[in-house]
C-alpha atoms as a PDB file:
ATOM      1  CA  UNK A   1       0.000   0.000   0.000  1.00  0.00           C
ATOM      2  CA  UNK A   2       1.378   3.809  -0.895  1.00  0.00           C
ATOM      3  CA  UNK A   3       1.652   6.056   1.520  1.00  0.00           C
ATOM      4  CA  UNK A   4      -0.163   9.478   0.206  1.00  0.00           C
ATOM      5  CA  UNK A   5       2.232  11.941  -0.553  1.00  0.00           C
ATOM      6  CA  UNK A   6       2.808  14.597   1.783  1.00  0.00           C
ATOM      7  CA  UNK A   7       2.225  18.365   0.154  1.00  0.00           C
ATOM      8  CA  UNK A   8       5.385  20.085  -0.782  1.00  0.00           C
ATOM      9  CA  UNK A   9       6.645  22.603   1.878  1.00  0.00           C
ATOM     10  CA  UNK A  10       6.176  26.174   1.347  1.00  0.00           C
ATOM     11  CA  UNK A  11       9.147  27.721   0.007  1.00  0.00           C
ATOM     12  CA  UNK A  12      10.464  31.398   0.719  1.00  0.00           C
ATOM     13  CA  UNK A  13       9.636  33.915  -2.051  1.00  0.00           C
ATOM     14  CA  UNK A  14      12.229  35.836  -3.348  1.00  0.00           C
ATOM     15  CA  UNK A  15      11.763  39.058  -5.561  1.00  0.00           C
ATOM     16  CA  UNK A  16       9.225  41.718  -5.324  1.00  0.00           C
ATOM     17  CA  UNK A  17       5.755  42.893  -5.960  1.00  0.00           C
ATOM     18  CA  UNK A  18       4.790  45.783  -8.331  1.00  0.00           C
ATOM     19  CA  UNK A  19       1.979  47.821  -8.040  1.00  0.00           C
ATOM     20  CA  UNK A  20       1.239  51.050  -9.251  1.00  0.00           C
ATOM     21  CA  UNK A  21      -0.345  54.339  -8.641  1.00  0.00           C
ATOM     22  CA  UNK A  22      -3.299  54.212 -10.519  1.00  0.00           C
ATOM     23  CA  UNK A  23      -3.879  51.601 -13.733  1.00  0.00           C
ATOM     24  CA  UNK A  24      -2.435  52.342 -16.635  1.00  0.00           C
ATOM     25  CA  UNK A  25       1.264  53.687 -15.386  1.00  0.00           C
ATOM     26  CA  UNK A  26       2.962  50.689 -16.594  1.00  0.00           C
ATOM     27  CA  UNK A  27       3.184  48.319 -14.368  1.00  0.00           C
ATOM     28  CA  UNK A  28       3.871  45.092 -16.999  1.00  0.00           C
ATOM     29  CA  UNK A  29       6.725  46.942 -18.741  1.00  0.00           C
ATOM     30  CA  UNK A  30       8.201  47.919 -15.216  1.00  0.00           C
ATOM     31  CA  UNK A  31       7.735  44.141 -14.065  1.00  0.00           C
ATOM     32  CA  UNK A  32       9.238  42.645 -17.799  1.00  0.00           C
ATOM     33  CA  UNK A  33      12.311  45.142 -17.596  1.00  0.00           C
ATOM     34  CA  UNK A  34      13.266  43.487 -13.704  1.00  0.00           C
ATOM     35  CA  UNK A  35      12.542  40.086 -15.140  1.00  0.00           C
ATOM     36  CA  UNK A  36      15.172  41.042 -18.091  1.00  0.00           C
ATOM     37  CA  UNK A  37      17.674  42.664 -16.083  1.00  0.00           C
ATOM     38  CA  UNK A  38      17.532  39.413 -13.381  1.00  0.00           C
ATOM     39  CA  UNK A  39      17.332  37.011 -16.592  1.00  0.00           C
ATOM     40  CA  UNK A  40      20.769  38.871 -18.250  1.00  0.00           C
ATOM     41  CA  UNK A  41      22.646  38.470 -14.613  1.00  0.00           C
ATOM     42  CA  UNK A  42      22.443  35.184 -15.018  1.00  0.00           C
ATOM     43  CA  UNK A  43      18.941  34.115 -12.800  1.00  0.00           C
ATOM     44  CA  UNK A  44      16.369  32.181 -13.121  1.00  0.00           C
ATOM     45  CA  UNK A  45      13.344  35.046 -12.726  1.00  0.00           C
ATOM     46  CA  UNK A  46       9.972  34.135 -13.499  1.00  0.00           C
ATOM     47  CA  UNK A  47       6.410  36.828 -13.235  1.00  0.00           C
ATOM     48  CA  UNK A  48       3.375  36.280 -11.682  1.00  0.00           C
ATOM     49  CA  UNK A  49       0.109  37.623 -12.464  1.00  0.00           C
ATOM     50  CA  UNK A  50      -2.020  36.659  -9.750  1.00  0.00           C
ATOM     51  CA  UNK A  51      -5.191  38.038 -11.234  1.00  0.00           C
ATOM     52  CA  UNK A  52      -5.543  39.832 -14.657  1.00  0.00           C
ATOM     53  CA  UNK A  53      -8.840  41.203 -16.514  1.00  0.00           C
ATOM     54  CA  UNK A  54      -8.933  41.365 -19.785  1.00  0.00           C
ATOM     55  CA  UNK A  55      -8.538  38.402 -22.632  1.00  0.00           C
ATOM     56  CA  UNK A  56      -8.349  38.800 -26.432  1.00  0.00           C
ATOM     57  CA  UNK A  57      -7.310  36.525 -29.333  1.00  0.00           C
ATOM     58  CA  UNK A  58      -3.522  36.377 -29.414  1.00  0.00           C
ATOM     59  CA  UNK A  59      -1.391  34.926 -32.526  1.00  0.00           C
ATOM     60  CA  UNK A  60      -3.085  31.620 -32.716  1.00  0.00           C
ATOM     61  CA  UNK A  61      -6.347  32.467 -31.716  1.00  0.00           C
ATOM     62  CA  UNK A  62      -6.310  31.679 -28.391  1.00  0.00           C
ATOM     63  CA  UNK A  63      -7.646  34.447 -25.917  1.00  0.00           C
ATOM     64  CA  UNK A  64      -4.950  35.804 -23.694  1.00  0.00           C
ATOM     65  CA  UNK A  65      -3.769  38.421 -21.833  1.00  0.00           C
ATOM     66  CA  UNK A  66      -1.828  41.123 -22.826  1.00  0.00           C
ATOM     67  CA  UNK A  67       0.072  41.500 -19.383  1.00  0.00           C
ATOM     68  CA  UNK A  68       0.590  37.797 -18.886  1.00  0.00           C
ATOM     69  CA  UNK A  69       1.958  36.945 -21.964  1.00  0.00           C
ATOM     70  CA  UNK A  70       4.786  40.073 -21.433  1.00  0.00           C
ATOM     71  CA  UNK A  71       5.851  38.219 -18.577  1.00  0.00           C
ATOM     72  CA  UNK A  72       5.784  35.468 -19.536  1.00  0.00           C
ATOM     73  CA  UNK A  73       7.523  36.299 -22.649  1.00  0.00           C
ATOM     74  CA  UNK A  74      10.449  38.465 -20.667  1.00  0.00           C
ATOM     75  CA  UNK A  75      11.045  35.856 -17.785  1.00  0.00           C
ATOM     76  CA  UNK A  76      14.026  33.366 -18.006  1.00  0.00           C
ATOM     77  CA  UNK A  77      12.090  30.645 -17.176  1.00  0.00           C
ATOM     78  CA  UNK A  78      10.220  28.863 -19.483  1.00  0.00           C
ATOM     79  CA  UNK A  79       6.448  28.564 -18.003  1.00  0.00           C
ATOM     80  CA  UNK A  80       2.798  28.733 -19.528  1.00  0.00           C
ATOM     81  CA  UNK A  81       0.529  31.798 -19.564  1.00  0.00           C
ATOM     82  CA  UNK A  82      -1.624  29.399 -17.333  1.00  0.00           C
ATOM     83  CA  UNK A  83       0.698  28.991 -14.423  1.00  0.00           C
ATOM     84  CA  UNK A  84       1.856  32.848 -14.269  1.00  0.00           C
ATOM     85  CA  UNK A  85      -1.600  33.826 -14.532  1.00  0.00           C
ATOM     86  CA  UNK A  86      -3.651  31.546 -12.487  1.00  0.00           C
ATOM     87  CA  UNK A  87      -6.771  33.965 -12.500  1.00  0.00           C
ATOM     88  CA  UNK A  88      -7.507  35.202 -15.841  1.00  0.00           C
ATOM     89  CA  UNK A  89     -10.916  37.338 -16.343  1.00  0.00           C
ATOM     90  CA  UNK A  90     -12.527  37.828 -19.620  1.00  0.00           C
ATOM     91  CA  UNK A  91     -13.465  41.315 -19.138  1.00  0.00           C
ATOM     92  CA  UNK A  92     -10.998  44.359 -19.042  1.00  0.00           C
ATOM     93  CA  UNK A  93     -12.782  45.720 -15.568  1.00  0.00           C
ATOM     94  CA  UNK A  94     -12.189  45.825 -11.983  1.00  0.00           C
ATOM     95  CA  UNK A  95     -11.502  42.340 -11.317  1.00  0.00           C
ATOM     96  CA  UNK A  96     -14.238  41.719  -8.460  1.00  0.00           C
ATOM     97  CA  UNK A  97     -16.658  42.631 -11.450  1.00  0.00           C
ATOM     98  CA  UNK A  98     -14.609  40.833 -13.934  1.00  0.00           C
ATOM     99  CA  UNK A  99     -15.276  37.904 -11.055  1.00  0.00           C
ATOM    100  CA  UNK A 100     -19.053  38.432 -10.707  1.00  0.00           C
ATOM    101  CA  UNK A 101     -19.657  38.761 -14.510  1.00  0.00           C
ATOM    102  CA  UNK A 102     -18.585  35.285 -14.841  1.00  0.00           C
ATOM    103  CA  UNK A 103     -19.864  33.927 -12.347  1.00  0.00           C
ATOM    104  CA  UNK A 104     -16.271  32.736 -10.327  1.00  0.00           C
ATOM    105  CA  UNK A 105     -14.911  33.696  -7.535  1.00  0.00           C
ATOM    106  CA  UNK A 106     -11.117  35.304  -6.651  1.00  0.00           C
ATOM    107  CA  UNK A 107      -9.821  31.997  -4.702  1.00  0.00           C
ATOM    108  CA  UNK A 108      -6.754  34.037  -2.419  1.00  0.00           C
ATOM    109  CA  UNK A 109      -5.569  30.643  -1.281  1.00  0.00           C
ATOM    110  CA  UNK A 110      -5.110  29.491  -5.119  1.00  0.00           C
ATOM    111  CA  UNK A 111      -3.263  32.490  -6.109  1.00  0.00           C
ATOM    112  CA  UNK A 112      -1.065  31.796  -3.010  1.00  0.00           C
ATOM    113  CA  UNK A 113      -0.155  28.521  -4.597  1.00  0.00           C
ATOM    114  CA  UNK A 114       0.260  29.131  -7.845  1.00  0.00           C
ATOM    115  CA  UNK A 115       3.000  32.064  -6.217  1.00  0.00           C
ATOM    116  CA  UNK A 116       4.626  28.897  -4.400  1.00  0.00           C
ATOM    117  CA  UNK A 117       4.438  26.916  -7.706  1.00  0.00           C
ATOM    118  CA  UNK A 118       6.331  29.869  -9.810  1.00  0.00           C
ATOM    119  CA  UNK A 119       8.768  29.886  -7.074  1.00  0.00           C
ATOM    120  CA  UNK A 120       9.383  26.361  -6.622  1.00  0.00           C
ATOM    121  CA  UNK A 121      10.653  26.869 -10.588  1.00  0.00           C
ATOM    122  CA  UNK A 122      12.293  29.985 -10.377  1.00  0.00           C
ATOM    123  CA  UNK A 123      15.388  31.852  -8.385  1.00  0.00           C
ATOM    124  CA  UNK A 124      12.922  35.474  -8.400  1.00  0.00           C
ATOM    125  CA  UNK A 125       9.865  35.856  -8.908  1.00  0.00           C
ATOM    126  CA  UNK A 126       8.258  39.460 -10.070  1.00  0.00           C
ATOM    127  CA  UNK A 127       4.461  39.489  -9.361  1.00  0.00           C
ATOM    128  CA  UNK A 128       2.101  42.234 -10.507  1.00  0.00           C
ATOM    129  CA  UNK A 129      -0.750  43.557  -9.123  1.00  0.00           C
ATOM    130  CA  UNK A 130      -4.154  44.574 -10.654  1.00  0.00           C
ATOM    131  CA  UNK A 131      -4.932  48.195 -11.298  1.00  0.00           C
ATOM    132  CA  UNK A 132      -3.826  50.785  -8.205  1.00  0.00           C
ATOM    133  CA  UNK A 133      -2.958  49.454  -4.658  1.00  0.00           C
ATOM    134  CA  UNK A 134      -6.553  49.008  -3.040  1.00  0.00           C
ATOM    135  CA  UNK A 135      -8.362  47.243  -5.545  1.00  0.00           C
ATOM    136  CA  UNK A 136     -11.166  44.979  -4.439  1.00  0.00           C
ATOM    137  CA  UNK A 137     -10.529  41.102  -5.288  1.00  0.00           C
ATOM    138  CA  UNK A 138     -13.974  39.889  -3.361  1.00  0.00           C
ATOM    139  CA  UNK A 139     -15.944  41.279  -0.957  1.00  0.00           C
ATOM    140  CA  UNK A 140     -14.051  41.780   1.975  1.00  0.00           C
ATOM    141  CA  UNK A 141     -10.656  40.989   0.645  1.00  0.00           C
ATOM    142  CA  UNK A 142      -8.450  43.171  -1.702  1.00  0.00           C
ATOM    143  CA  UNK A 143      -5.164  43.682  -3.391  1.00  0.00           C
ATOM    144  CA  UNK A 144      -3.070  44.932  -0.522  1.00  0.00           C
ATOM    145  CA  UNK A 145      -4.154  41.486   1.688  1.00  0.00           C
ATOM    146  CA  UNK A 146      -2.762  39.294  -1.107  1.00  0.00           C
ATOM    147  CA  UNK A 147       0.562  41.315  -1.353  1.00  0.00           C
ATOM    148  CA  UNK A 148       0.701  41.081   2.595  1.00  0.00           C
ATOM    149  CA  UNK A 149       0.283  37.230   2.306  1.00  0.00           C
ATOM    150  CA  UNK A 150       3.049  36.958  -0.423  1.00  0.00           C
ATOM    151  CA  UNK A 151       5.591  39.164   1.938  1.00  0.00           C
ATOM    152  CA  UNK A 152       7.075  40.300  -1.322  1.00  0.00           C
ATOM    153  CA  UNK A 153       8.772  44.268  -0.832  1.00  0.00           C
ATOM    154  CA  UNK A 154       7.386  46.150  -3.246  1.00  0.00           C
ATOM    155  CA  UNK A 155       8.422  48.314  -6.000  1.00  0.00           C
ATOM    156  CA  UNK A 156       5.815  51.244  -7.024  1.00  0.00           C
ATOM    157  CA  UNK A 157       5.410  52.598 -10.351  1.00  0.00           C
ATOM    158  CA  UNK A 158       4.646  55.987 -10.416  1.00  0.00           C
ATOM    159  CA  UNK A 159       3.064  57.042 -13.753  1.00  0.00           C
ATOM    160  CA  UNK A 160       4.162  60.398 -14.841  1.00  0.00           C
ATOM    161  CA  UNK A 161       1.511  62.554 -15.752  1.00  0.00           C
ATOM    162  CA  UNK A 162      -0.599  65.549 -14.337  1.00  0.00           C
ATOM    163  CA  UNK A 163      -0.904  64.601 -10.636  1.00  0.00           C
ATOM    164  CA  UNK A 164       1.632  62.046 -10.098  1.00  0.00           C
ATOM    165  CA  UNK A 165       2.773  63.314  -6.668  1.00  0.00           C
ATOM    166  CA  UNK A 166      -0.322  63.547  -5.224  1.00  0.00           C
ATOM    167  CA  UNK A 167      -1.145  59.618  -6.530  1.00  0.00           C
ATOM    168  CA  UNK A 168       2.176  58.206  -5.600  1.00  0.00           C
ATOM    169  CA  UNK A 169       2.148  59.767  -1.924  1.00  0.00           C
ATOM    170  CA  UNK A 170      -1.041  58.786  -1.229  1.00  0.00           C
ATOM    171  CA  UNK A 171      -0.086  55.068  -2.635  1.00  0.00           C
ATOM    172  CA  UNK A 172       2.949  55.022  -0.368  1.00  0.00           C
ATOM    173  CA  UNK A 173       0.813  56.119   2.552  1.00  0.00           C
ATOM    174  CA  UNK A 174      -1.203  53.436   1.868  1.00  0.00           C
ATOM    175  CA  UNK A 175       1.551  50.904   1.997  1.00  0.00           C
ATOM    176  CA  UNK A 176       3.237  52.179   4.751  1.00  0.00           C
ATOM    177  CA  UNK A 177      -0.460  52.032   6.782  1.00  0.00           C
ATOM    178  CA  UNK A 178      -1.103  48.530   6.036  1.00  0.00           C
ATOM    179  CA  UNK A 179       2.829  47.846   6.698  1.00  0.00           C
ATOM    180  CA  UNK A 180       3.804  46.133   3.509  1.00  0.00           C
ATOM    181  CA  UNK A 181       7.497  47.515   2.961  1.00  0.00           C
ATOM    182  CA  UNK A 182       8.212  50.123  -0.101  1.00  0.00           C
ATOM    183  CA  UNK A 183      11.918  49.448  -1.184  1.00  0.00           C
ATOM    184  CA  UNK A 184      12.050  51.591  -4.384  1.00  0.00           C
ATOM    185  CA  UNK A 185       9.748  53.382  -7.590  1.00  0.00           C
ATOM    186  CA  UNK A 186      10.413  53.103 -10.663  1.00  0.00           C
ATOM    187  CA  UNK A 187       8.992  56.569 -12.370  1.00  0.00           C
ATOM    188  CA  UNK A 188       7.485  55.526 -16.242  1.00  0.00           C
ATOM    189  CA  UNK A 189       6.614  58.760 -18.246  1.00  0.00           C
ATOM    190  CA  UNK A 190       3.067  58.213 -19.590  1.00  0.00           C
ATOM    191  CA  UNK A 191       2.460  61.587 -21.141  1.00  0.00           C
ATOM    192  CA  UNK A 192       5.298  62.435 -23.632  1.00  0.00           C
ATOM    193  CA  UNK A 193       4.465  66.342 -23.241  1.00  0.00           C
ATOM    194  CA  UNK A 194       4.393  66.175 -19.632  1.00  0.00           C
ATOM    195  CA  UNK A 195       5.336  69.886 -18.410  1.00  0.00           C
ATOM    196  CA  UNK A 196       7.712  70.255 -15.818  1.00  0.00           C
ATOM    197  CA  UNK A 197       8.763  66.931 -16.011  1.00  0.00           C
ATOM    198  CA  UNK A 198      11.684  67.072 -14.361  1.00  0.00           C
ATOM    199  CA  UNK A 199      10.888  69.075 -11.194  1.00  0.00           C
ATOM    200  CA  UNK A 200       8.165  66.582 -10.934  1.00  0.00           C
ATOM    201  CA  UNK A 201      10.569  63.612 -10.369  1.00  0.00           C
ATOM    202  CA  UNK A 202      13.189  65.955  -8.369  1.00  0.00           C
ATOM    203  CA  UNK A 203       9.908  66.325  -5.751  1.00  0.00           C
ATOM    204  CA  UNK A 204       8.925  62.346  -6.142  1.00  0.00           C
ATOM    205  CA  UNK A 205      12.857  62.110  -5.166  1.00  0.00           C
ATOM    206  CA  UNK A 206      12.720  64.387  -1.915  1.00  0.00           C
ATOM    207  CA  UNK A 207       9.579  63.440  -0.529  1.00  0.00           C
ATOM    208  CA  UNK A 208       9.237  59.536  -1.170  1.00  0.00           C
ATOM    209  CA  UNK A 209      12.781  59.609   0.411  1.00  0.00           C
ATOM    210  CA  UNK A 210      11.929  61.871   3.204  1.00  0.00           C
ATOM    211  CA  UNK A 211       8.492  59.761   3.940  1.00  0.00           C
ATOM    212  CA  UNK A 212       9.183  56.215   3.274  1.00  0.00           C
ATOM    213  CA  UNK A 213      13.491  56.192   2.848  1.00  0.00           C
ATOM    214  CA  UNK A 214      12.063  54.915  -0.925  1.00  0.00           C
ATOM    215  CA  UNK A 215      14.613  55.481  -3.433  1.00  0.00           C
ATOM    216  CA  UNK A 216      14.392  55.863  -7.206  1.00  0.00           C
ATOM    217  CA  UNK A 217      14.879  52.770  -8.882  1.00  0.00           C
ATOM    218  CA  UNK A 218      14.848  54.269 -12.286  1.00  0.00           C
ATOM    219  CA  UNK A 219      12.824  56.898 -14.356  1.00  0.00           C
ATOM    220  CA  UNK A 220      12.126  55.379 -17.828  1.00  0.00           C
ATOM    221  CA  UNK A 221      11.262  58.117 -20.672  1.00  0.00           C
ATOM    222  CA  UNK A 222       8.265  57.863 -22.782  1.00  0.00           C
ATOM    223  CA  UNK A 223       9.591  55.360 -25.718  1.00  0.00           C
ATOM    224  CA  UNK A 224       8.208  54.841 -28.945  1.00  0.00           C
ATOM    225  CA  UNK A 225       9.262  51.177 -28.221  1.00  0.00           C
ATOM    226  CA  UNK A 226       8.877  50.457 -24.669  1.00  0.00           C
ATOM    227  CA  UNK A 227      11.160  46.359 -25.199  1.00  0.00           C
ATOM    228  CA  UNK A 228      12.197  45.249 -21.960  1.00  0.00           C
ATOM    229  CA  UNK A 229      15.342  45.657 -22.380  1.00  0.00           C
ATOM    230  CA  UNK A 230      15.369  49.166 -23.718  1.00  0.00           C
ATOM    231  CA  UNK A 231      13.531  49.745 -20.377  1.00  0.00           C
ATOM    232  CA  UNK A 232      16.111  48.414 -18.020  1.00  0.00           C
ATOM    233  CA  UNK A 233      18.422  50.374 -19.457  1.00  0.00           C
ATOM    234  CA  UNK A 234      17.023  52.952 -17.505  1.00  0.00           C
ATOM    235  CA  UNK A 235      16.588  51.447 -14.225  1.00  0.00           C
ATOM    236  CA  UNK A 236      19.792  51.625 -11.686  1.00  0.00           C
ATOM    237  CA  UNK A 237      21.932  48.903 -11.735  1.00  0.00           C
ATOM    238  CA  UNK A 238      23.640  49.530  -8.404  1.00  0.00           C
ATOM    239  CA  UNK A 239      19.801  49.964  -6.750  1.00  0.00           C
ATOM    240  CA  UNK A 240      18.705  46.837  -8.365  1.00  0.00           C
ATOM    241  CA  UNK A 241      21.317  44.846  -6.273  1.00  0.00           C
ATOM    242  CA  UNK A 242      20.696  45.749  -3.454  1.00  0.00           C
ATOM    243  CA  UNK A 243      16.325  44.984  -3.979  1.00  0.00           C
ATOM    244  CA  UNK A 244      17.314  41.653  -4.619  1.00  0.00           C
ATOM    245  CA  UNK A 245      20.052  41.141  -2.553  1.00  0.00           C
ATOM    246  CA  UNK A 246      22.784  40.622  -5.193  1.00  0.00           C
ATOM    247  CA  UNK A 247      25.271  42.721  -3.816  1.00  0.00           C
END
């Protein structure tokens, strides 16, 4: 008679979680530009989309999403679209109504193992939240629970644009009050005429350092084409190490 097997032990996660300031600011091309600069240093990095809204028919016809399939794509680690996004929503909405429009519900301890599955495979992992920070994921659960569960530090992209200091201080506020620990931004340049753009960043500098002790992790111009490895060329190198303990 076999023994039943015995469910593999949990396994430390190593790498970070990106969210954002609002949807929108970039988030995916932020998350594929760590997953290059980690693959091109020799690691093993893998992303995970916990939850993603939004499915339309890729190359062979197949619906997919658009976020998923750029991590998938920039990750070193050869995985399906299935495993680094184990909650995939048809429609490109607030995932909670994404959830109720089909009928399913957001299963948190699912998208906790599928994050132990990714890692199990990979040296990093880069997951990626949904929309802003607080975004519901049932009703009485959201976004910032699942990134507390994780304990993943996370990276915030700041989308810059008309009000971008007001959106990423109130973001960071809202990490800091539900203690989930900012280690860096990344600053992505949404509108390409953005006036004053650099005293903009000089002020997301001062105060996310004064606040939080956040430093910049990069500030990545508007590009025509955003690759991820055009992208990490803009991120810091030396900053980089020390987020994922490579130094």
């Amino acid at each position: 008679m076999t023994a039943p097997s015995s469910p593999a032990s949990p396994v430390e996660l190593r790498g970070c979680f990106v969210t954002g300031t609002d949807t929108g600011v970039g988030k995916s091309r932020i998350s594929a530009a760590l997953l290059h600069w980690l693959g091109r240093r020799g690691h093993r990095a893998a992303g995970y989309k916990p939850v993603a809204s939004g499915l339309e028919p890729g190359a062979d016809g197949r619906l997919v999403n658009e976020d998923v399939e750029a991590l998938r794509t920039a990750g070193s680690v050869p995985l399906p679209g299935s495993l680094i996004g184990p909650c995939q929503l048809k429609e490109a909405c607030a995932p909670h109504i994404a959830a109720e429009l089909e009928g399913v519900r957001i299963d948190r301890v699912a998208l906790l193992r599928g994050a132990q599955e990714v890692a199990r495979r990979a040296d990093f992992i880069v997951a990626e939240g949904a929309g802003g920070l607080v975004i519901p994921l049932g009703e009485d659960w959201d976004s910032t629970q699942l990134m507390s569960a994780l304990g993943l530090p996370v990276v915030m992209v700041v989308g810059l644009r008309l009000g971008c200091i007001n959106h990423a201080l109130l973001t960071a506020d809202g990490l800091a009050q539900r203690r989930l620990r900012l280690v860096g931004w990344v600053g992505n340049q949404i509108d390409p005429a953005m006036p004053h753009l650099q005293r903009n960043v000089e002020t997301l500098r001062h105060e996310l350092s004064r606040r939080h002790q956040a430093p910049c992790l990069g500030v990545v111009p508007h590009l025509a084409q955003p690759a991820p490895a055009a992208v990490a060329g803009f991120l810091d190198a030396f900053a980089l190490q020390g987020l994922f303990g490579l130094e």
